[in-house]
PDB file of N, CA and C in Angstrom:
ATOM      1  N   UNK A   1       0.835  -1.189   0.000  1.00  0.00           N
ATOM      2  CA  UNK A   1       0.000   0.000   0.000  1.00  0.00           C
ATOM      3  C   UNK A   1       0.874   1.245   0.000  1.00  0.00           C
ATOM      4  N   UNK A   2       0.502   2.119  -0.754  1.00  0.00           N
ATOM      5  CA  UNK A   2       1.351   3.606  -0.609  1.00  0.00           C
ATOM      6  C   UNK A   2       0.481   4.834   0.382  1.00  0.00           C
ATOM      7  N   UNK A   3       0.942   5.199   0.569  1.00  0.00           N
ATOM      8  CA  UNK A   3       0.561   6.214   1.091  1.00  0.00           C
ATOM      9  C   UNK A   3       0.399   7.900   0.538  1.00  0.00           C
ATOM     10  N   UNK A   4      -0.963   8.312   0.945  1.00  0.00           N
ATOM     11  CA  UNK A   4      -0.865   9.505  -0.290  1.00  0.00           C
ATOM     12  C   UNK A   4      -0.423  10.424   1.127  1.00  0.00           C
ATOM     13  N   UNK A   5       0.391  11.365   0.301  1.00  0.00           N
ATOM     14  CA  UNK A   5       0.878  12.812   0.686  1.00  0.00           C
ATOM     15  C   UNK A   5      -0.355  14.356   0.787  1.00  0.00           C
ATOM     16  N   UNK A   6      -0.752  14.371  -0.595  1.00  0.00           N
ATOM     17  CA  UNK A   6      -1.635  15.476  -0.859  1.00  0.00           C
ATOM     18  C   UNK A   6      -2.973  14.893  -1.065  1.00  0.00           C
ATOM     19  N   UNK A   7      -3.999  15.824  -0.793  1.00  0.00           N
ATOM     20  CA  UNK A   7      -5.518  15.267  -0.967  1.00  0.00           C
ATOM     21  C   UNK A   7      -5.619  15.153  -2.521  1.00  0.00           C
ATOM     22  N   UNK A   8      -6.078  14.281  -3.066  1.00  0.00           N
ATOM     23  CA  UNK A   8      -6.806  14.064  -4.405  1.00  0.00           C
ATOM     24  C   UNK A   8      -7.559  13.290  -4.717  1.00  0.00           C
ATOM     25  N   UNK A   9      -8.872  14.017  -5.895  1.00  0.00           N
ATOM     26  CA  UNK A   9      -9.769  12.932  -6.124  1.00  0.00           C
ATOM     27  C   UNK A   9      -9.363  12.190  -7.614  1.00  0.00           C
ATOM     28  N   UNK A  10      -9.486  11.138  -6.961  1.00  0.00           N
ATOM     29  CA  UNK A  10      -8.714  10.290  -8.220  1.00  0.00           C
ATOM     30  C   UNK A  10      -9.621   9.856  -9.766  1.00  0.00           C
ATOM     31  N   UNK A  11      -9.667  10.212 -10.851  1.00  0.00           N
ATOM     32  CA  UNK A  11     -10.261  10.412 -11.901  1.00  0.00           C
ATOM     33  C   UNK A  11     -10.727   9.500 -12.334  1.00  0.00           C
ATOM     34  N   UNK A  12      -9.977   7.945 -12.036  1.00  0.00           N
ATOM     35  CA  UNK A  12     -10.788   6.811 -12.281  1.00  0.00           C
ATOM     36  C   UNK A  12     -11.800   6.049 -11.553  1.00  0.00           C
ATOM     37  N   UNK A  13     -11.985   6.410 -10.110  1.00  0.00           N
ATOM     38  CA  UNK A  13     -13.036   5.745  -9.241  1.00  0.00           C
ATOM     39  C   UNK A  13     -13.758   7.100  -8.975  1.00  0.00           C
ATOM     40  N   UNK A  14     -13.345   8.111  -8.511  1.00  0.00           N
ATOM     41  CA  UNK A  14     -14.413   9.664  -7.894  1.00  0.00           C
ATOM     42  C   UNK A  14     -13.689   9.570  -6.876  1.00  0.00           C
ATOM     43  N   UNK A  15     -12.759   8.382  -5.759  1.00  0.00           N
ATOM     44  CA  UNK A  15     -13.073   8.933  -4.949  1.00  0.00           C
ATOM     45  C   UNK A  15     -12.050   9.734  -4.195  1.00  0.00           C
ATOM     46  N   UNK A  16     -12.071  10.338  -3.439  1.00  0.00           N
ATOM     47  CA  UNK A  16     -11.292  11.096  -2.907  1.00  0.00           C
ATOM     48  C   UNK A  16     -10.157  10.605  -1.773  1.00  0.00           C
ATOM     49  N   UNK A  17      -9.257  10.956  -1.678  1.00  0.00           N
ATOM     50  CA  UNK A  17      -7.913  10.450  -0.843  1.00  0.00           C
ATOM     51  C   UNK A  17      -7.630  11.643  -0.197  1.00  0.00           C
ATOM     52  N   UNK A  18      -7.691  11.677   0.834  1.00  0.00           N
ATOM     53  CA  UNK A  18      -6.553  12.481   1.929  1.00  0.00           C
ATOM     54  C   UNK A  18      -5.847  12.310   2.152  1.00  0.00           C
ATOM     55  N   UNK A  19      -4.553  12.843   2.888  1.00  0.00           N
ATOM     56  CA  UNK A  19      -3.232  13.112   3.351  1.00  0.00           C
ATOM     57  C   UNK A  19      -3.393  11.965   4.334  1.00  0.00           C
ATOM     58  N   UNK A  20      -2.194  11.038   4.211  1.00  0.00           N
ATOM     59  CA  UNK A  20      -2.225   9.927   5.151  1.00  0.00           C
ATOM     60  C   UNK A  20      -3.294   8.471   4.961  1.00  0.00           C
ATOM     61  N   UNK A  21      -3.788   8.348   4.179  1.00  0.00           N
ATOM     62  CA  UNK A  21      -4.996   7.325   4.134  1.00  0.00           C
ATOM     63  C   UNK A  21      -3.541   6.330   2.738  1.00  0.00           C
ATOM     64  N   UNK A  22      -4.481   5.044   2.748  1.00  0.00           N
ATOM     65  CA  UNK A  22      -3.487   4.082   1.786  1.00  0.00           C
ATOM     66  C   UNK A  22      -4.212   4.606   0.375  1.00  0.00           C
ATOM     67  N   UNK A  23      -3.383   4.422  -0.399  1.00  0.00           N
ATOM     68  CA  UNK A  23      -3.662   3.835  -2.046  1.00  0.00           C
ATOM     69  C   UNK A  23      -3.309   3.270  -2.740  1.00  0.00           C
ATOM     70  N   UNK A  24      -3.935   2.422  -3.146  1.00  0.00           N
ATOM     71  CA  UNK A  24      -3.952   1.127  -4.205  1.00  0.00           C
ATOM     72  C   UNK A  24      -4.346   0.488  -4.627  1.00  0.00           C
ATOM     73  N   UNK A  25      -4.581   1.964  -6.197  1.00  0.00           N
ATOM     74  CA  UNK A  25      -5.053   2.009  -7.135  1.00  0.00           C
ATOM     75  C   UNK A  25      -4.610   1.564  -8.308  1.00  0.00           C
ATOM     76  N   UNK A  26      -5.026   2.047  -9.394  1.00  0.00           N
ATOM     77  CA  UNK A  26      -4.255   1.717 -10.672  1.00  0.00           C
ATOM     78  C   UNK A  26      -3.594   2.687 -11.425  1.00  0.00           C
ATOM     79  N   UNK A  27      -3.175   3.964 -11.102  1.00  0.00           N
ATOM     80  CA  UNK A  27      -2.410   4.899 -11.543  1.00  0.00           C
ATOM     81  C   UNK A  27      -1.577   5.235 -10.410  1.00  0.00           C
ATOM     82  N   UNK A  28      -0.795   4.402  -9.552  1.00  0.00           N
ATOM     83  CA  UNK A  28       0.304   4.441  -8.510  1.00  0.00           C
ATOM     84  C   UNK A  28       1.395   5.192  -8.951  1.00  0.00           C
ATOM     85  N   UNK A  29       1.748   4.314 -10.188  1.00  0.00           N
ATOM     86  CA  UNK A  29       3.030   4.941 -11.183  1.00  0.00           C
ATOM     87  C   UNK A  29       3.236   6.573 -10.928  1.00  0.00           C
ATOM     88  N   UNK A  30       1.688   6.967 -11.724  1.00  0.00           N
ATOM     89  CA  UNK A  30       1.522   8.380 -12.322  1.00  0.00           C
ATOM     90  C   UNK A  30       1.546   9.010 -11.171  1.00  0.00           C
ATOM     91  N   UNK A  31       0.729   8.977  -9.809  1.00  0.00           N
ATOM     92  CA  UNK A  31       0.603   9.710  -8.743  1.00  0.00           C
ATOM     93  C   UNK A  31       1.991  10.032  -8.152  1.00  0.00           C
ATOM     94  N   UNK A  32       2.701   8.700  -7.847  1.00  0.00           N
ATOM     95  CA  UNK A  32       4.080   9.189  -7.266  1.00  0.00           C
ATOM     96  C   UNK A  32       4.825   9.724  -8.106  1.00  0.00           C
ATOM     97  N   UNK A  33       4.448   9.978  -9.035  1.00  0.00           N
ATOM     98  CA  UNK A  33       5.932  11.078 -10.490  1.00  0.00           C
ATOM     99  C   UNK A  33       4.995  12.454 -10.130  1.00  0.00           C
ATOM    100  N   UNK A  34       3.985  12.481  -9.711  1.00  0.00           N
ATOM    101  CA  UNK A  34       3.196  13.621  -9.526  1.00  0.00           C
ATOM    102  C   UNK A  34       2.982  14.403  -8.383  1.00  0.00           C
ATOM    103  N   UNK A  35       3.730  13.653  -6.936  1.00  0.00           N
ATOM    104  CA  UNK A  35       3.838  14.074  -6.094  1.00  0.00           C
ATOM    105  C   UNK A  35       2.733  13.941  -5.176  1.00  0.00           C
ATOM    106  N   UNK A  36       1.665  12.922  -5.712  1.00  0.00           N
ATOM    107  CA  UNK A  36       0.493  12.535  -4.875  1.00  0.00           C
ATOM    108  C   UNK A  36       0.447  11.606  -3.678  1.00  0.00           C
ATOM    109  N   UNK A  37       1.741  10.734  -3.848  1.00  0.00           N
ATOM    110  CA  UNK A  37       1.772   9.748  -3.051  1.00  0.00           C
ATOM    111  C   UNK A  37       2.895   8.660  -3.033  1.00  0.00           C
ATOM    112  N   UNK A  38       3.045   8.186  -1.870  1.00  0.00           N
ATOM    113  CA  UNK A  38       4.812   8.191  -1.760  1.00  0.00           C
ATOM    114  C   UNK A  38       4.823   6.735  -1.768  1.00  0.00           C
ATOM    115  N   UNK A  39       5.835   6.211  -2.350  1.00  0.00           N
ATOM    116  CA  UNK A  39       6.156   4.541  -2.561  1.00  0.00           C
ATOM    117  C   UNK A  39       6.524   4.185  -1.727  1.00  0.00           C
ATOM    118  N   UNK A  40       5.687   2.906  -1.582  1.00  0.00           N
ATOM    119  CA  UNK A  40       6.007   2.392  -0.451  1.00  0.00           C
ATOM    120  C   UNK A  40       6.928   1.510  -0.143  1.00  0.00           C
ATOM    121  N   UNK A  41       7.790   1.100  -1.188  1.00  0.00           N
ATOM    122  CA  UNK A  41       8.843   0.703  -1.514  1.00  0.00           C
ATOM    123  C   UNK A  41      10.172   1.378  -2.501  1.00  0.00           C
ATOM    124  N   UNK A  42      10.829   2.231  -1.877  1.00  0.00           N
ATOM    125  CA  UNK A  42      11.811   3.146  -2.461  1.00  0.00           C
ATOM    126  C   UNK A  42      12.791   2.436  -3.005  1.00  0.00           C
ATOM    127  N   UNK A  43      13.479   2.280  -4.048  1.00  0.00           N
ATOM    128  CA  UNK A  43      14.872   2.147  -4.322  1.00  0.00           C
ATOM    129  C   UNK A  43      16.004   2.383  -3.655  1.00  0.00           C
ATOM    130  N   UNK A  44      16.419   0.720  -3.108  1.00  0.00           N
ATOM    131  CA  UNK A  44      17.416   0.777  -2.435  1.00  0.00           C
ATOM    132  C   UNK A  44      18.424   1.184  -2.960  1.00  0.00           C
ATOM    133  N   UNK A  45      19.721   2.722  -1.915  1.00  0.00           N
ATOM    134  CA  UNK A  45      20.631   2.862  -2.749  1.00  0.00           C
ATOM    135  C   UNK A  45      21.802   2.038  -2.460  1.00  0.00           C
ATOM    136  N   UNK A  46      22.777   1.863  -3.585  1.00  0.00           N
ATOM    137  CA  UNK A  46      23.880   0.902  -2.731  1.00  0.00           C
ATOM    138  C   UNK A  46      25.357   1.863  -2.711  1.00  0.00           C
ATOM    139  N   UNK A  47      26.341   1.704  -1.395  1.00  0.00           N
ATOM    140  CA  UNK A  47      27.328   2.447  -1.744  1.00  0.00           C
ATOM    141  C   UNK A  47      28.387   1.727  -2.053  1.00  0.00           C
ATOM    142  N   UNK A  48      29.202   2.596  -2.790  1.00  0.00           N
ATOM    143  CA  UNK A  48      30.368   1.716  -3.862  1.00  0.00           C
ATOM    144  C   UNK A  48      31.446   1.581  -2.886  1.00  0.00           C
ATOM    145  N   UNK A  49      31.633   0.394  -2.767  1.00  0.00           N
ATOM    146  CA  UNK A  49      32.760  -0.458  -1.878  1.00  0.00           C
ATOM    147  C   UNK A  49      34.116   0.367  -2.797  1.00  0.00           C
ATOM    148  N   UNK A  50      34.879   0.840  -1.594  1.00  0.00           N
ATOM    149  CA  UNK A  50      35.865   1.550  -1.165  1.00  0.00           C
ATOM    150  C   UNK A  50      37.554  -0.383  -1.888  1.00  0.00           C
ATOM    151  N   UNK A  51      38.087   0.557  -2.589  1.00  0.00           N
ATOM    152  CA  UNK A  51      39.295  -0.191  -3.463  1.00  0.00           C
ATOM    153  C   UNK A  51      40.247   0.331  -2.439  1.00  0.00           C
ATOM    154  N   UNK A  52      41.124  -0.264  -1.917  1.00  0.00           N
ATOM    155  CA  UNK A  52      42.727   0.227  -1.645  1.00  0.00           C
ATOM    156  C   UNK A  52      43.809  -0.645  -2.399  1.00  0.00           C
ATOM    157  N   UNK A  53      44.231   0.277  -2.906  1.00  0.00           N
ATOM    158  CA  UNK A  53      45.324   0.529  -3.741  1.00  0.00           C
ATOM    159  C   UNK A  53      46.992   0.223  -3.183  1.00  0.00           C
TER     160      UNK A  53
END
């Protein structure tokens, strides 16, 4: 489940989402590039193992 950030009513059901409530819907993709709602699974970053020379 993601979690939305900003209130929006979502264009394919009507219904409306508030700040803090889950979503999961079918335009997840589009909302989080849009700033509607935050993944709930982020991209792990990895750090680059250190060479000595």
């Amino acid at each position: 489940m993601n979690v939305v950030l900003k209130a929006f009513k979502d264009k394919t059901d009507g219904k409306v989402y508030f700040a803090g409530d889950a979503y999961d819907g079918e335009r997840t993709e589009e909302l989080i590039g849009l700033g509607y709602v935050q993944d709930d699974q982020p991209n792990k970053k990895t750090r680059a193992k250190k060479t000595t020379e």
